[in-house]
PDB file of N, CA and C in Angstrom:
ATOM      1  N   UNK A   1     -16.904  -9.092  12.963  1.00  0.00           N
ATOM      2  CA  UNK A   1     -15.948 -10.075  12.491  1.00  0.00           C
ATOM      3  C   UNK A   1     -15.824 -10.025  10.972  1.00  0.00           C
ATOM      4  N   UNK A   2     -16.473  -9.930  10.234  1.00  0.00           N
ATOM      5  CA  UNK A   2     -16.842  -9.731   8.881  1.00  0.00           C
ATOM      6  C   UNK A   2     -16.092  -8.630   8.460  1.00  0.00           C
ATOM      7  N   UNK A   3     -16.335  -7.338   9.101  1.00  0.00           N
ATOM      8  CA  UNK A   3     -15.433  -6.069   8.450  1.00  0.00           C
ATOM      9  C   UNK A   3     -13.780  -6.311   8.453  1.00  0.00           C
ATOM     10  N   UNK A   4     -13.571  -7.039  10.006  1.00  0.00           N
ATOM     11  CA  UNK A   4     -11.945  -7.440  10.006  1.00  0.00           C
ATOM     12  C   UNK A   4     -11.702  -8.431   8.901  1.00  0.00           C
ATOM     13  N   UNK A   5     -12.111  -9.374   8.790  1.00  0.00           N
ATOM     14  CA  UNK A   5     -11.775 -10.296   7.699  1.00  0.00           C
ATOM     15  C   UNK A   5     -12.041  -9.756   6.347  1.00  0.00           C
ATOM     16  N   UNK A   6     -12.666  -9.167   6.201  1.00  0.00           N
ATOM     17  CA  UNK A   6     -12.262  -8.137   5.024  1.00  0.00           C
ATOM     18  C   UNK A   6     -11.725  -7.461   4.880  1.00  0.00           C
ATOM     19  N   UNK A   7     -11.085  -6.263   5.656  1.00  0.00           N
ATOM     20  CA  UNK A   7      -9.814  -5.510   5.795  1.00  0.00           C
ATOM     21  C   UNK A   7      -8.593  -6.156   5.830  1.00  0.00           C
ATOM     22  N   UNK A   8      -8.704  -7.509   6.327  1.00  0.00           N
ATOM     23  CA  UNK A   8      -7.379  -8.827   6.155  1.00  0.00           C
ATOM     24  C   UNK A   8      -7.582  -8.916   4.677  1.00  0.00           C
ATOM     25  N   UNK A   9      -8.349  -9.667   4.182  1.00  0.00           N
ATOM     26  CA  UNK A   9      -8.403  -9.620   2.465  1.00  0.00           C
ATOM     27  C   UNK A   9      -7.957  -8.640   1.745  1.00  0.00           C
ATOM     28  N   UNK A  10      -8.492  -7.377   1.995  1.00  0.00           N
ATOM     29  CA  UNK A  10      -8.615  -6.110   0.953  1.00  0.00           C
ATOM     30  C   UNK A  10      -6.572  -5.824   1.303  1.00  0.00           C
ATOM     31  N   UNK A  11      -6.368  -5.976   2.545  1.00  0.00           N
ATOM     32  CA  UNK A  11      -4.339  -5.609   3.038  1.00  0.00           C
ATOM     33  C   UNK A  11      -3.954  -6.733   2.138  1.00  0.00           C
ATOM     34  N   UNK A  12      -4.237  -7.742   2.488  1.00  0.00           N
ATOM     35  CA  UNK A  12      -4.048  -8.773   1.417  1.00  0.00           C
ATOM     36  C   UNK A  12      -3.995  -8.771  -0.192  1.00  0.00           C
ATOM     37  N   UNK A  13      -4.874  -8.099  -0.570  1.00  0.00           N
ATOM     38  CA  UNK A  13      -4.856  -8.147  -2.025  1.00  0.00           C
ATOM     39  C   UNK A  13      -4.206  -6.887  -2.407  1.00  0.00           C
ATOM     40  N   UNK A  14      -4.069  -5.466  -1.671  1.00  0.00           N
ATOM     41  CA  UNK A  14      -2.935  -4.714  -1.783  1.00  0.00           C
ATOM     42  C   UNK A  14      -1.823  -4.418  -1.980  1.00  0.00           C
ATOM     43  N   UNK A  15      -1.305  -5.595  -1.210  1.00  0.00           N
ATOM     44  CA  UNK A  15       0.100  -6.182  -0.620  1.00  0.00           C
ATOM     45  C   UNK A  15       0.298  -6.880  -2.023  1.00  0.00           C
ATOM     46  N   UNK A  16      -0.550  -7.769  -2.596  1.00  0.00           N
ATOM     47  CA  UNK A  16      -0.271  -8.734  -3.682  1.00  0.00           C
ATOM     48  C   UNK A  16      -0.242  -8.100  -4.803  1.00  0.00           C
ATOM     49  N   UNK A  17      -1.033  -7.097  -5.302  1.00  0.00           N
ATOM     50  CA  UNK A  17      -0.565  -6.613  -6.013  1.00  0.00           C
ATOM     51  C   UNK A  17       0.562  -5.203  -6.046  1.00  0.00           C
ATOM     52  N   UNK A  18       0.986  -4.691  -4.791  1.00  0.00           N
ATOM     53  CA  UNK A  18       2.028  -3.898  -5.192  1.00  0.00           C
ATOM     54  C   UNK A  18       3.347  -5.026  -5.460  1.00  0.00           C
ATOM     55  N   UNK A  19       3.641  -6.007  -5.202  1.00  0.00           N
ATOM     56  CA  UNK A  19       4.389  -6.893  -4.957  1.00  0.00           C
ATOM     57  C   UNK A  19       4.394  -7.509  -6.099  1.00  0.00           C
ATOM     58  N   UNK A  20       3.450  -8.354  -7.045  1.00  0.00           N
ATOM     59  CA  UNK A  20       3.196  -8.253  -8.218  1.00  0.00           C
ATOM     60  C   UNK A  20       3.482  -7.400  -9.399  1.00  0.00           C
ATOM     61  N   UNK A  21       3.200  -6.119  -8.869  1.00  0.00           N
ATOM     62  CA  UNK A  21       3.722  -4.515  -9.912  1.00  0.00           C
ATOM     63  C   UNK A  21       5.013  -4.568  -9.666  1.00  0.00           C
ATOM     64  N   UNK A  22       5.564  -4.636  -9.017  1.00  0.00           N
ATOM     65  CA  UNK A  22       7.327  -4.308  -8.368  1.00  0.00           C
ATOM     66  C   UNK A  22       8.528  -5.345  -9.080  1.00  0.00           C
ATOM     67  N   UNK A  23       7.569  -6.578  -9.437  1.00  0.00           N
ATOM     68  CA  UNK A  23       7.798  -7.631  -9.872  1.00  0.00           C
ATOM     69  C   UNK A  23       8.162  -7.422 -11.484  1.00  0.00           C
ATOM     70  N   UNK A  24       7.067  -7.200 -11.847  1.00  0.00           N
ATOM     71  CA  UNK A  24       6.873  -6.393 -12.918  1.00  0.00           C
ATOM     72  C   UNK A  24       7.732  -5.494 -13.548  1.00  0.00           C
ATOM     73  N   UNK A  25       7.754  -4.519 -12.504  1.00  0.00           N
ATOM     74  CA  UNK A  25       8.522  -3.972 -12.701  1.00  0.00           C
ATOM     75  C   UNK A  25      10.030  -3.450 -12.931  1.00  0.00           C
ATOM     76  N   UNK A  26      10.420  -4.701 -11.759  1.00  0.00           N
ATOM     77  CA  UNK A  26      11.730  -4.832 -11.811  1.00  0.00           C
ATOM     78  C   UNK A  26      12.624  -5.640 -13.677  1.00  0.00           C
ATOM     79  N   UNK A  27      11.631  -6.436 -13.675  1.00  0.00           N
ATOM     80  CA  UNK A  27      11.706  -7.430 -15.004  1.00  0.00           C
ATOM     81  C   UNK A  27      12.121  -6.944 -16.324  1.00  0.00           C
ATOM     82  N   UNK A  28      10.746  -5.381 -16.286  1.00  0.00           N
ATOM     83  CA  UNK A  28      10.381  -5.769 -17.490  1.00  0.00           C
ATOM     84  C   UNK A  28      10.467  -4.028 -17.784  1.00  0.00           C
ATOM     85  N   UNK A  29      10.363  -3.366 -16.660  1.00  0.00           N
ATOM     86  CA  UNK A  29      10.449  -1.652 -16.481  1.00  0.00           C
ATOM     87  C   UNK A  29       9.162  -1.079 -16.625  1.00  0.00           C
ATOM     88  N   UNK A  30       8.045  -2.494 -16.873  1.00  0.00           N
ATOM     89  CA  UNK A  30       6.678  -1.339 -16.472  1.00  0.00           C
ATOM     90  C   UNK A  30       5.909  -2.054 -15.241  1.00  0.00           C
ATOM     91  N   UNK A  31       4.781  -1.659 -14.943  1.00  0.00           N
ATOM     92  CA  UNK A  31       4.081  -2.247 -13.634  1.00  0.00           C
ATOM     93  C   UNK A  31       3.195  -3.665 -14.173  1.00  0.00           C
ATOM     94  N   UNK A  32       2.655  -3.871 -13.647  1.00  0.00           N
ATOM     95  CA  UNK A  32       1.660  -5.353 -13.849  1.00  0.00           C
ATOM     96  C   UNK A  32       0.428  -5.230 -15.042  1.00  0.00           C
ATOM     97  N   UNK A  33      -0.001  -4.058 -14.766  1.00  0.00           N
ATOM     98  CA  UNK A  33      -1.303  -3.309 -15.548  1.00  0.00           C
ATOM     99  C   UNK A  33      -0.546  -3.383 -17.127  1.00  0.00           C
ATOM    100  N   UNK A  34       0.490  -2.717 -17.289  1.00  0.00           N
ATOM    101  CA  UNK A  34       0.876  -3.182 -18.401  1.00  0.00           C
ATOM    102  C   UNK A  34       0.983  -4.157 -19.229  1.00  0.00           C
ATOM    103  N   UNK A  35       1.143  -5.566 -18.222  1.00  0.00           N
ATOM    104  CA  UNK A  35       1.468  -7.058 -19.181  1.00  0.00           C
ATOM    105  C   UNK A  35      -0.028  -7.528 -19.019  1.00  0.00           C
ATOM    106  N   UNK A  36      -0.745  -7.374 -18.113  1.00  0.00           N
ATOM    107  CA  UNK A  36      -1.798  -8.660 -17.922  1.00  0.00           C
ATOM    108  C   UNK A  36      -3.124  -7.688 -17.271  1.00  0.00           C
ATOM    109  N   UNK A  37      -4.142  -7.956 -17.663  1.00  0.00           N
ATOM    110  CA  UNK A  37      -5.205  -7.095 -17.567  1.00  0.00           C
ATOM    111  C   UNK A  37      -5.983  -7.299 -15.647  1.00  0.00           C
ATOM    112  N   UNK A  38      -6.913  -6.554 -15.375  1.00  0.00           N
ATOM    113  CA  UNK A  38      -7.074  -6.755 -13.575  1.00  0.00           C
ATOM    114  C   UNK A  38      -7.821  -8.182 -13.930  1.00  0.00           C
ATOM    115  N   UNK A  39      -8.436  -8.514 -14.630  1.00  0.00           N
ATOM    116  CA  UNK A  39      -9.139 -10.191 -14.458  1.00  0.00           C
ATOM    117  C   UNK A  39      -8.147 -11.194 -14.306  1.00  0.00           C
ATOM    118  N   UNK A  40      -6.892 -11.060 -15.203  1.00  0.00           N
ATOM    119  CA  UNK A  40      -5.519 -12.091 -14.700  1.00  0.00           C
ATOM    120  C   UNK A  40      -4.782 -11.471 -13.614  1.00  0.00           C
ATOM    121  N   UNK A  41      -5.028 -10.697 -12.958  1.00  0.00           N
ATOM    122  CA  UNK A  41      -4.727 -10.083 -11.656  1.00  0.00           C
ATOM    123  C   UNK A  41      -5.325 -10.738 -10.668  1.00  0.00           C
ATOM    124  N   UNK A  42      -6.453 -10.771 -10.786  1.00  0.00           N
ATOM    125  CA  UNK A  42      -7.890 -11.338 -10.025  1.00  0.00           C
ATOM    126  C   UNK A  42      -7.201 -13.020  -9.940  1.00  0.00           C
ATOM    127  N   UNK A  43      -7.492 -13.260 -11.029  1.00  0.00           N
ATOM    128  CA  UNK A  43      -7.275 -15.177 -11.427  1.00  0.00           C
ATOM    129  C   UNK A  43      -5.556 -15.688 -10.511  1.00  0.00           C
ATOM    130  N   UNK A  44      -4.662 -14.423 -10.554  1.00  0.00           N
ATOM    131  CA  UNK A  44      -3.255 -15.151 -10.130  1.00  0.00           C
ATOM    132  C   UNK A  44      -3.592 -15.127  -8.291  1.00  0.00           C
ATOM    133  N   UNK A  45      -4.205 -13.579  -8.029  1.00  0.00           N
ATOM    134  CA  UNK A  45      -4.228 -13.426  -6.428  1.00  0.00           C
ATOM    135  C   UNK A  45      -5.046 -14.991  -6.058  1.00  0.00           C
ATOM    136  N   UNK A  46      -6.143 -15.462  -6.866  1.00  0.00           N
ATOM    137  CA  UNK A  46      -6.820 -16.870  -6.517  1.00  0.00           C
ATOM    138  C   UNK A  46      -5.900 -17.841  -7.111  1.00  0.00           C
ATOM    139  N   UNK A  47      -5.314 -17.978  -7.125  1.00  0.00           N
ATOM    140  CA  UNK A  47      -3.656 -18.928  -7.230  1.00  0.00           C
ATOM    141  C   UNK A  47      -3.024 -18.802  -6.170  1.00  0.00           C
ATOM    142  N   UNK A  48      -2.448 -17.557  -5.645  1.00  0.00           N
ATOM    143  CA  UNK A  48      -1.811 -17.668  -4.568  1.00  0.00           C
ATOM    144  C   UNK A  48      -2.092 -18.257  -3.546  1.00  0.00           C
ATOM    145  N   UNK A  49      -3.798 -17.853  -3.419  1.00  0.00           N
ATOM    146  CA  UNK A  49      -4.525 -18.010  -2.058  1.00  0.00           C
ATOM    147  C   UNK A  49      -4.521 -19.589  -2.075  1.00  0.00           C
ATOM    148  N   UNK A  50      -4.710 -20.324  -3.461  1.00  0.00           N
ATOM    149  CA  UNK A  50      -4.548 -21.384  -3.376  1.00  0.00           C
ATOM    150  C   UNK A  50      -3.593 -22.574  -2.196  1.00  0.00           C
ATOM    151  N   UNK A  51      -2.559 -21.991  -3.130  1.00  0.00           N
ATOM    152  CA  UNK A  51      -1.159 -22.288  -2.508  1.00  0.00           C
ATOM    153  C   UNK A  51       0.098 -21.771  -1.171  1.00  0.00           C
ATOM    154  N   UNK A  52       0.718 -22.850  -1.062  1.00  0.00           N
ATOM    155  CA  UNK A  52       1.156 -22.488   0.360  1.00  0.00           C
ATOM    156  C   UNK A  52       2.624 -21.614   0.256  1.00  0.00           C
ATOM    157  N   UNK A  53       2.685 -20.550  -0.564  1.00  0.00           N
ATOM    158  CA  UNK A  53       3.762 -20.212  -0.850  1.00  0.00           C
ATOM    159  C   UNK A  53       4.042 -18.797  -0.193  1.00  0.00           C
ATOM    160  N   UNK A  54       5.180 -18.009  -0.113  1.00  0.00           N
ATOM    161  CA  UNK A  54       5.291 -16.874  -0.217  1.00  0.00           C
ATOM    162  C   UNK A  54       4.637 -15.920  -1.131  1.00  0.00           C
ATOM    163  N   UNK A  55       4.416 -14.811  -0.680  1.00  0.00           N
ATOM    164  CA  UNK A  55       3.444 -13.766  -1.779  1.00  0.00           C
ATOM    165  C   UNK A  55       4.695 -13.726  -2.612  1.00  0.00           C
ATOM    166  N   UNK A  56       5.758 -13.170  -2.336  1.00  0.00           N
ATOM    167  CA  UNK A  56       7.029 -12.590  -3.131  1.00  0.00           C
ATOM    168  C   UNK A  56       7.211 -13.709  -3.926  1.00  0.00           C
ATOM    169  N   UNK A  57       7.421 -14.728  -3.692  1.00  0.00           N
ATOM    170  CA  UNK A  57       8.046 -16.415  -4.140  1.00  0.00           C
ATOM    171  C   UNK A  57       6.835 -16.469  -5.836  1.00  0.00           C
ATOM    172  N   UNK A  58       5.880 -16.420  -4.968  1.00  0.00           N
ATOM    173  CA  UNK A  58       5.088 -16.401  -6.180  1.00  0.00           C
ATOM    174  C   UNK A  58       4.378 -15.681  -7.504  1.00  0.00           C
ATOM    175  N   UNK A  59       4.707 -14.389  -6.865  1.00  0.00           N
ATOM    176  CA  UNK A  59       5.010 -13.083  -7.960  1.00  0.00           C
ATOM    177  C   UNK A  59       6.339 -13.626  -8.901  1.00  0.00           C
ATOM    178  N   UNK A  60       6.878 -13.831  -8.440  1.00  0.00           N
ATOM    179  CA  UNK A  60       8.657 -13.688  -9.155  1.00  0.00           C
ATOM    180  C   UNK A  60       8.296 -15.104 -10.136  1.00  0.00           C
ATOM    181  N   UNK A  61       7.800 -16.657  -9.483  1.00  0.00           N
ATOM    182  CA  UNK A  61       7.639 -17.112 -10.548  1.00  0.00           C
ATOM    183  C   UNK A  61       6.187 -16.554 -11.369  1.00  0.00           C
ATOM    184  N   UNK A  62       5.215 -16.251 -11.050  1.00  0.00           N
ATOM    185  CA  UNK A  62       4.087 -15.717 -11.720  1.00  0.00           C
ATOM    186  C   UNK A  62       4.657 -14.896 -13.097  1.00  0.00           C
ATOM    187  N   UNK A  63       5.684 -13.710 -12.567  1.00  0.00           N
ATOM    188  CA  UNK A  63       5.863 -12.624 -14.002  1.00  0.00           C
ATOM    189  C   UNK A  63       7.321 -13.930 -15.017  1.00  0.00           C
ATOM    190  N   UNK A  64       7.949 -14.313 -14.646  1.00  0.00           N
ATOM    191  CA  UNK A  64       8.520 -15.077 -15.396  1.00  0.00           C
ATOM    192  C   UNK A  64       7.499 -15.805 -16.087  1.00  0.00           C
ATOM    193  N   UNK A  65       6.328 -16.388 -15.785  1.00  0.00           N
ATOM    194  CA  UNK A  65       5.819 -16.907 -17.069  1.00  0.00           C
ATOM    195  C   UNK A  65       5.506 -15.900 -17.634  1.00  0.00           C
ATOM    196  N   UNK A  66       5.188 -14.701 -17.456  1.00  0.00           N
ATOM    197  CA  UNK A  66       4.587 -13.306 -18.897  1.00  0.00           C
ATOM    198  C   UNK A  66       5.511 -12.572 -19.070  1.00  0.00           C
ATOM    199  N   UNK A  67       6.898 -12.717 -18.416  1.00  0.00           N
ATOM    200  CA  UNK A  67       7.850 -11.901 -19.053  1.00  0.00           C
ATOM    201  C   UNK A  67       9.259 -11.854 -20.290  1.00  0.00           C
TER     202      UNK A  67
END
């Protein structure tokens, strides 16, 4: 049970950040790594998880505040 719920996490945090980069990218013409280092990568994916939102919904407002 442990390995699946981690392979849910790890698709999870994959997903968030290509979606995040794309975001990024679309904005600003570079990927995520460019504006904000992996620890504010780390800190936004524990925002999301927070909240009851769309991954996409919350990328799009996420890079508007750093773009």
């Amino acid at each position: 049970m442990t390995t699946q719920h981690t392979n849910t996490v790890d698709n999870s945090w994959t997903i968030f950040i290509e979606i995040l980069s794309d975001e990024f990218t679309a904005k600003t013409g570079f990927g995520v790594y460019a504006h904000i280092t992996p620890l504010d990568v780390d800190q936004a994916y524990q925002q999301y998880r927070l909240r009851n939102a769309p991954m996409r919904l919350f990328a799009r407002d996420y890079v508007r505040t750093y773009a």
